[in-house]
C-alpha atoms as a PDB file:
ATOM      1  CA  UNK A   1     -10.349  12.762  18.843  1.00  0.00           C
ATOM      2  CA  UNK A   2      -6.571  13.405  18.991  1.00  0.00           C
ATOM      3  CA  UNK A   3      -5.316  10.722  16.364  1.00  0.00           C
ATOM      4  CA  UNK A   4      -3.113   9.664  14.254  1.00  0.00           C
ATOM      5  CA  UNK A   5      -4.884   7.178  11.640  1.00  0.00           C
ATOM      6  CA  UNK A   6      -2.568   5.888   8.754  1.00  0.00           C
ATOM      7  CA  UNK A   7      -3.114   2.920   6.592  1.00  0.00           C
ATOM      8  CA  UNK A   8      -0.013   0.348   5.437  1.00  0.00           C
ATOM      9  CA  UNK A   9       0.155  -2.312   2.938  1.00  0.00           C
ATOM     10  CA  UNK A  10       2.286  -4.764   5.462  1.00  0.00           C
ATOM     11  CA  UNK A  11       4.734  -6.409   3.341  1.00  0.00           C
ATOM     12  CA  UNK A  12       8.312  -6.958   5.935  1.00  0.00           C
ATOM     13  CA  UNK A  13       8.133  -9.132   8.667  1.00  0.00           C
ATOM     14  CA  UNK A  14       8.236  -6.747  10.901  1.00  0.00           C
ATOM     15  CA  UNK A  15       4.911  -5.100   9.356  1.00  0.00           C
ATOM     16  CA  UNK A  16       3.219  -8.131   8.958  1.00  0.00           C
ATOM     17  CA  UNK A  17       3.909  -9.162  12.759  1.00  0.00           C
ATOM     18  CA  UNK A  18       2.487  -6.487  13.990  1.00  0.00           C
ATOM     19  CA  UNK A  19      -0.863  -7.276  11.597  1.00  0.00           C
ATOM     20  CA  UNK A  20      -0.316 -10.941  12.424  1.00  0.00           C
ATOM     21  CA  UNK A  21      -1.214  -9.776  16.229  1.00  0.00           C
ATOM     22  CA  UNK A  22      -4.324  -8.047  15.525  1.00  0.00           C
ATOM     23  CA  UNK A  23      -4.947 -10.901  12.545  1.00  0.00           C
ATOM     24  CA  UNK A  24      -4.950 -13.552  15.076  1.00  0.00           C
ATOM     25  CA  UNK A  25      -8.036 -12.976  17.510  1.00  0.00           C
ATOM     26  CA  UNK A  26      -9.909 -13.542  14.742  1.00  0.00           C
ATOM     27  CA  UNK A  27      -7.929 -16.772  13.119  1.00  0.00           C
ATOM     28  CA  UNK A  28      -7.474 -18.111  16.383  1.00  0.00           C
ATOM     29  CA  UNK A  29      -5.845 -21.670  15.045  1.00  0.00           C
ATOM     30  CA  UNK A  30      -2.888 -19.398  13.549  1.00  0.00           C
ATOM     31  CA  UNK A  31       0.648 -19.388  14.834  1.00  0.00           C
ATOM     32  CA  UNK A  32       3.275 -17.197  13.883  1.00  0.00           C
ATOM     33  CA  UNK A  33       5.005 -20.585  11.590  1.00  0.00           C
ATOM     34  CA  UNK A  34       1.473 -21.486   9.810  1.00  0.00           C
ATOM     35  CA  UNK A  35       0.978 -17.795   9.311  1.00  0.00           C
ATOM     36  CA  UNK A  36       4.147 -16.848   7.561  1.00  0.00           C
ATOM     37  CA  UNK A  37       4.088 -20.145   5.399  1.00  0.00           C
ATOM     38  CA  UNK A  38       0.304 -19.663   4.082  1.00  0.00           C
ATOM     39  CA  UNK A  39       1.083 -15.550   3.506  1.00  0.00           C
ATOM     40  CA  UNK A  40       3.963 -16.361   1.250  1.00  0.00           C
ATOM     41  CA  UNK A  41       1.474 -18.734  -0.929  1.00  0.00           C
ATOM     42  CA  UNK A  42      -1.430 -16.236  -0.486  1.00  0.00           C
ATOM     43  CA  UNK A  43       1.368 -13.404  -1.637  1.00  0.00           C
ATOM     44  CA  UNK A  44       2.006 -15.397  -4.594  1.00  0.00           C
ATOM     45  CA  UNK A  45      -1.443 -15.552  -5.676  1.00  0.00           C
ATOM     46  CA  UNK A  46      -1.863 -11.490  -4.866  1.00  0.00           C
ATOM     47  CA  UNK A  47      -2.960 -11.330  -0.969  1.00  0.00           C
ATOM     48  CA  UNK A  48      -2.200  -7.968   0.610  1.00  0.00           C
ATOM     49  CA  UNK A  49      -2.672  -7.383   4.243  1.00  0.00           C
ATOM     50  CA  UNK A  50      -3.684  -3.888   4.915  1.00  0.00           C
ATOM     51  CA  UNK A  51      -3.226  -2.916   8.551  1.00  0.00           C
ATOM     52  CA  UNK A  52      -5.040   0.645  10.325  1.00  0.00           C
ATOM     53  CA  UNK A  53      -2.835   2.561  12.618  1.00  0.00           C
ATOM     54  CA  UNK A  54      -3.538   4.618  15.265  1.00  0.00           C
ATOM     55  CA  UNK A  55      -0.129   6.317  16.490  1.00  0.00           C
ATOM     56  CA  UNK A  56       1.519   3.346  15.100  1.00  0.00           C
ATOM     57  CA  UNK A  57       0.086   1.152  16.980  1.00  0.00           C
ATOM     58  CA  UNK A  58      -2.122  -1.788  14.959  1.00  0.00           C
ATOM     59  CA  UNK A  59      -5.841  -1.199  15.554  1.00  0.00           C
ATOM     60  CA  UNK A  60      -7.188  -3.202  12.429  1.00  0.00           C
ATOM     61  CA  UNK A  61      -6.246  -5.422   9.235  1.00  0.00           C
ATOM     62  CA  UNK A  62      -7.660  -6.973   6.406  1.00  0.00           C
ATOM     63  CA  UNK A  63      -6.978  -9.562   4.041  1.00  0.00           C
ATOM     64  CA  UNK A  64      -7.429  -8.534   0.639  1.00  0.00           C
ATOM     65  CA  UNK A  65      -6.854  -9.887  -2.782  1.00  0.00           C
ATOM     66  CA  UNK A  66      -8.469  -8.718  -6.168  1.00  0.00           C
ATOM     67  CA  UNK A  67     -10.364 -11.676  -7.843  1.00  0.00           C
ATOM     68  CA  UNK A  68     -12.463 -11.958 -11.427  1.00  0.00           C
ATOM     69  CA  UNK A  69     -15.400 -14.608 -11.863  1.00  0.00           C
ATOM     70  CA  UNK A  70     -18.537 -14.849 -13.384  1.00  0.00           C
ATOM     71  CA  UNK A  71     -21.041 -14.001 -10.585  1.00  0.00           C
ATOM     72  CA  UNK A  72     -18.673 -10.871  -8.935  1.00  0.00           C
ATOM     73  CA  UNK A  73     -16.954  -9.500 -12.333  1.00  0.00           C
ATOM     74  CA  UNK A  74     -13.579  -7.906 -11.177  1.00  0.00           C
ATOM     75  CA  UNK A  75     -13.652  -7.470  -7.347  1.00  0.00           C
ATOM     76  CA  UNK A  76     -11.754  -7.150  -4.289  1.00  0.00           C
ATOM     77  CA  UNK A  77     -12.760  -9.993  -1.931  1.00  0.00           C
ATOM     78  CA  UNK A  78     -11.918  -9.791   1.831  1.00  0.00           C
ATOM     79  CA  UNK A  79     -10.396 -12.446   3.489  1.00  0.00           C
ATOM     80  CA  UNK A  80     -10.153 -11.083   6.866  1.00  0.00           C
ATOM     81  CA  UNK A  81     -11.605  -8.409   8.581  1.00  0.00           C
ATOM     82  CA  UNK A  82     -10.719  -8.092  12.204  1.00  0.00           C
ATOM     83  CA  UNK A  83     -10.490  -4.330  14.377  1.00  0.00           C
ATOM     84  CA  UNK A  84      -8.047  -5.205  18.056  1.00  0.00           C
ATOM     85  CA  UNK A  85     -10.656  -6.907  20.566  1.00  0.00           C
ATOM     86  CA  UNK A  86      -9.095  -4.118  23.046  1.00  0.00           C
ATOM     87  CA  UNK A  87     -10.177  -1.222  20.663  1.00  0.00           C
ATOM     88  CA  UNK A  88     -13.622  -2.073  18.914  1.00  0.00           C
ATOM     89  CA  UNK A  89     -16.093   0.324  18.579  1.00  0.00           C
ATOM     90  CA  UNK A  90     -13.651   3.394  17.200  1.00  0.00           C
ATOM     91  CA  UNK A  91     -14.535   3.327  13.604  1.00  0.00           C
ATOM     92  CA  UNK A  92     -11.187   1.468  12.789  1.00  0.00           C
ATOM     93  CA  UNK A  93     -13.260  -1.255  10.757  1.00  0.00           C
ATOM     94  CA  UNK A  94     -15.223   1.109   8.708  1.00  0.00           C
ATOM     95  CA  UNK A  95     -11.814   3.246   8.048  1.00  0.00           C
ATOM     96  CA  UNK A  96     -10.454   0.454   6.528  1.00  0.00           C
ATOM     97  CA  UNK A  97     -13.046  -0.779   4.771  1.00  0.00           C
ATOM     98  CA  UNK A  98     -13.570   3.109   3.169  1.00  0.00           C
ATOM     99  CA  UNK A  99     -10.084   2.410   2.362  1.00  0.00           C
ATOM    100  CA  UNK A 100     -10.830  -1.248   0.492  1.00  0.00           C
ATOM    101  CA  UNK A 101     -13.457   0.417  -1.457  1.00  0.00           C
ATOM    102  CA  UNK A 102     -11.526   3.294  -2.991  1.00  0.00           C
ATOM    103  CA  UNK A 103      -8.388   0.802  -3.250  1.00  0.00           C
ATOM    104  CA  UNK A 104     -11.380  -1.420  -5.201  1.00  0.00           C
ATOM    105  CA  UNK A 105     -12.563   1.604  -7.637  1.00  0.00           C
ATOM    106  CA  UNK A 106      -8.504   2.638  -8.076  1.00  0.00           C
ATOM    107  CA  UNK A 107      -8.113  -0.515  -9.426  1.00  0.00           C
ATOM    108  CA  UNK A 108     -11.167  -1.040 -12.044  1.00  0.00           C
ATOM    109  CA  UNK A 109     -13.271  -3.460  -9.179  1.00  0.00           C
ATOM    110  CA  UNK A 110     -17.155  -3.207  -9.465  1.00  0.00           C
ATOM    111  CA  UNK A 111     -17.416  -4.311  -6.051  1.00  0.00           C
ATOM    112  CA  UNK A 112     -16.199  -5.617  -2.818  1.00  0.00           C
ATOM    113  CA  UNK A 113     -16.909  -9.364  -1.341  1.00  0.00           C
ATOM    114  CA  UNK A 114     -16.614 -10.575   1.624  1.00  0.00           C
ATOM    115  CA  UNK A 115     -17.861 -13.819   4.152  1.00  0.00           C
ATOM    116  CA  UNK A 116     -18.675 -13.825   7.747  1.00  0.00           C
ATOM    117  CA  UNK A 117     -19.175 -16.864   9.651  1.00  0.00           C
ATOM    118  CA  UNK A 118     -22.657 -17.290  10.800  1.00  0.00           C
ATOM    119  CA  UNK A 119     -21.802 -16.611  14.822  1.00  0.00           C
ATOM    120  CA  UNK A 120     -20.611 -13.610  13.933  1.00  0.00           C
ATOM    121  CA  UNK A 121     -23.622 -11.858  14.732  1.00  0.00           C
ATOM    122  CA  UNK A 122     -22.034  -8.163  15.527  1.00  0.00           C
ATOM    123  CA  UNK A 123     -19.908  -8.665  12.406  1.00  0.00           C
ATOM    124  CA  UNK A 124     -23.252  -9.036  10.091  1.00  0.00           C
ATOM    125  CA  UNK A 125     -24.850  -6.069  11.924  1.00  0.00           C
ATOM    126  CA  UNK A 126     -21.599  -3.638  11.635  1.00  0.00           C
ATOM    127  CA  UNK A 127     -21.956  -4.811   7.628  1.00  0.00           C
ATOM    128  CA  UNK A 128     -25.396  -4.647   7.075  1.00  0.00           C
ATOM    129  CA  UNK A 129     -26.353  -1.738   8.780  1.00  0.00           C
ATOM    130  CA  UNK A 130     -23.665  -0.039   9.304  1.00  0.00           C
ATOM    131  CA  UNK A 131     -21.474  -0.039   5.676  1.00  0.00           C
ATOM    132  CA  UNK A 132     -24.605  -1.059   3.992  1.00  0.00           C
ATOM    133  CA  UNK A 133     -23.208  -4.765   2.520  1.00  0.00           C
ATOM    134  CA  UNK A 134     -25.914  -7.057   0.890  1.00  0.00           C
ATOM    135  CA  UNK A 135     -26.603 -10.577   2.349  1.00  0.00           C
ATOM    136  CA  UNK A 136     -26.326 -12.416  -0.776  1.00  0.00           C
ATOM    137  CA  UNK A 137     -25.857 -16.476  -0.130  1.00  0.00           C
ATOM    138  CA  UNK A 138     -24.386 -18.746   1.874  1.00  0.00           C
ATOM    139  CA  UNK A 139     -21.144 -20.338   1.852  1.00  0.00           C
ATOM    140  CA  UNK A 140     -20.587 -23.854   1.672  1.00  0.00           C
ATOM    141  CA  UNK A 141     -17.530 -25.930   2.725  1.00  0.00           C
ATOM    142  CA  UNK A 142     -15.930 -30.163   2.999  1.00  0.00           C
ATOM    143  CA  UNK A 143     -13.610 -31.209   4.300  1.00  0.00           C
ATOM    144  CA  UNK A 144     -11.705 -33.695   1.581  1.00  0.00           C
ATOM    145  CA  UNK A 145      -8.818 -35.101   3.742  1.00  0.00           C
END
């Protein structure tokens, strides 16, 4: 395979346009506006979004921030996990997430978290079998407003 794979921490506009395109077939209710207002928050509270590149051009991103509680210890949980619909099936999601783990272990994390909504029935496989995640639980949500 004649590639170029590098991985960015998207932090300009610019960058994080380019990972808001690949970010958004996955977070579908997104626009650019709601997009740039919750990333500034999520910044605040230390989201990164890590986008794969393949010639420059965005293949993948993730979501990442580095969390401590009782049940995980220190950890980096993953927000978002989404590889271009237009280029699935290269490896781009298991490059980055080779890239999560050793940014996890750089950084003192005993592990990596993530959810997956329960349609998401290629997503489980490609964890499961594939980078050999753990089911663990299920995730509960309400709506309060």
């Amino acid at each position: 395979m004649n590639s170029k794979i590098s991985i960015q921490h998207y932090e300009s506009k610019e960058e994080l346009l380019k990972g808001f395109q690949v970010l958004k077939q996955l977070r579908t209710h997104l626009t650019e506006e709601s997009f740039f207002e919750l990333y500034e928050e999520m910044k605040k509270e230390g989201y990164k979004l890590v986008g794969l590149e393949d010639h420059g051009e965005t293949v993948a991103v993730a979501g990442i921030i580095i969390l401590t509680n009782f049940y995980n210890g220190k950890h980096v949980f993953v927000y978002d996990l989404v590889s271009d619909q237009h280029r699935r099936s290269n490896g781009y999601g298991k490059q980055l997430l080779d890239y999560i783990h050793e940014f996890g272990k750089e950084n003192g994390c005993e592990l990596v978290s993530l959810q997956s909504g329960l349609q998401r029935i290629d997503a489980h496989r490609f964890y499961e079998e594939k980078m050999e995640y753990r089911k663990l639980s299920y995730a509960f949500s309400k709506d309060i407003k």
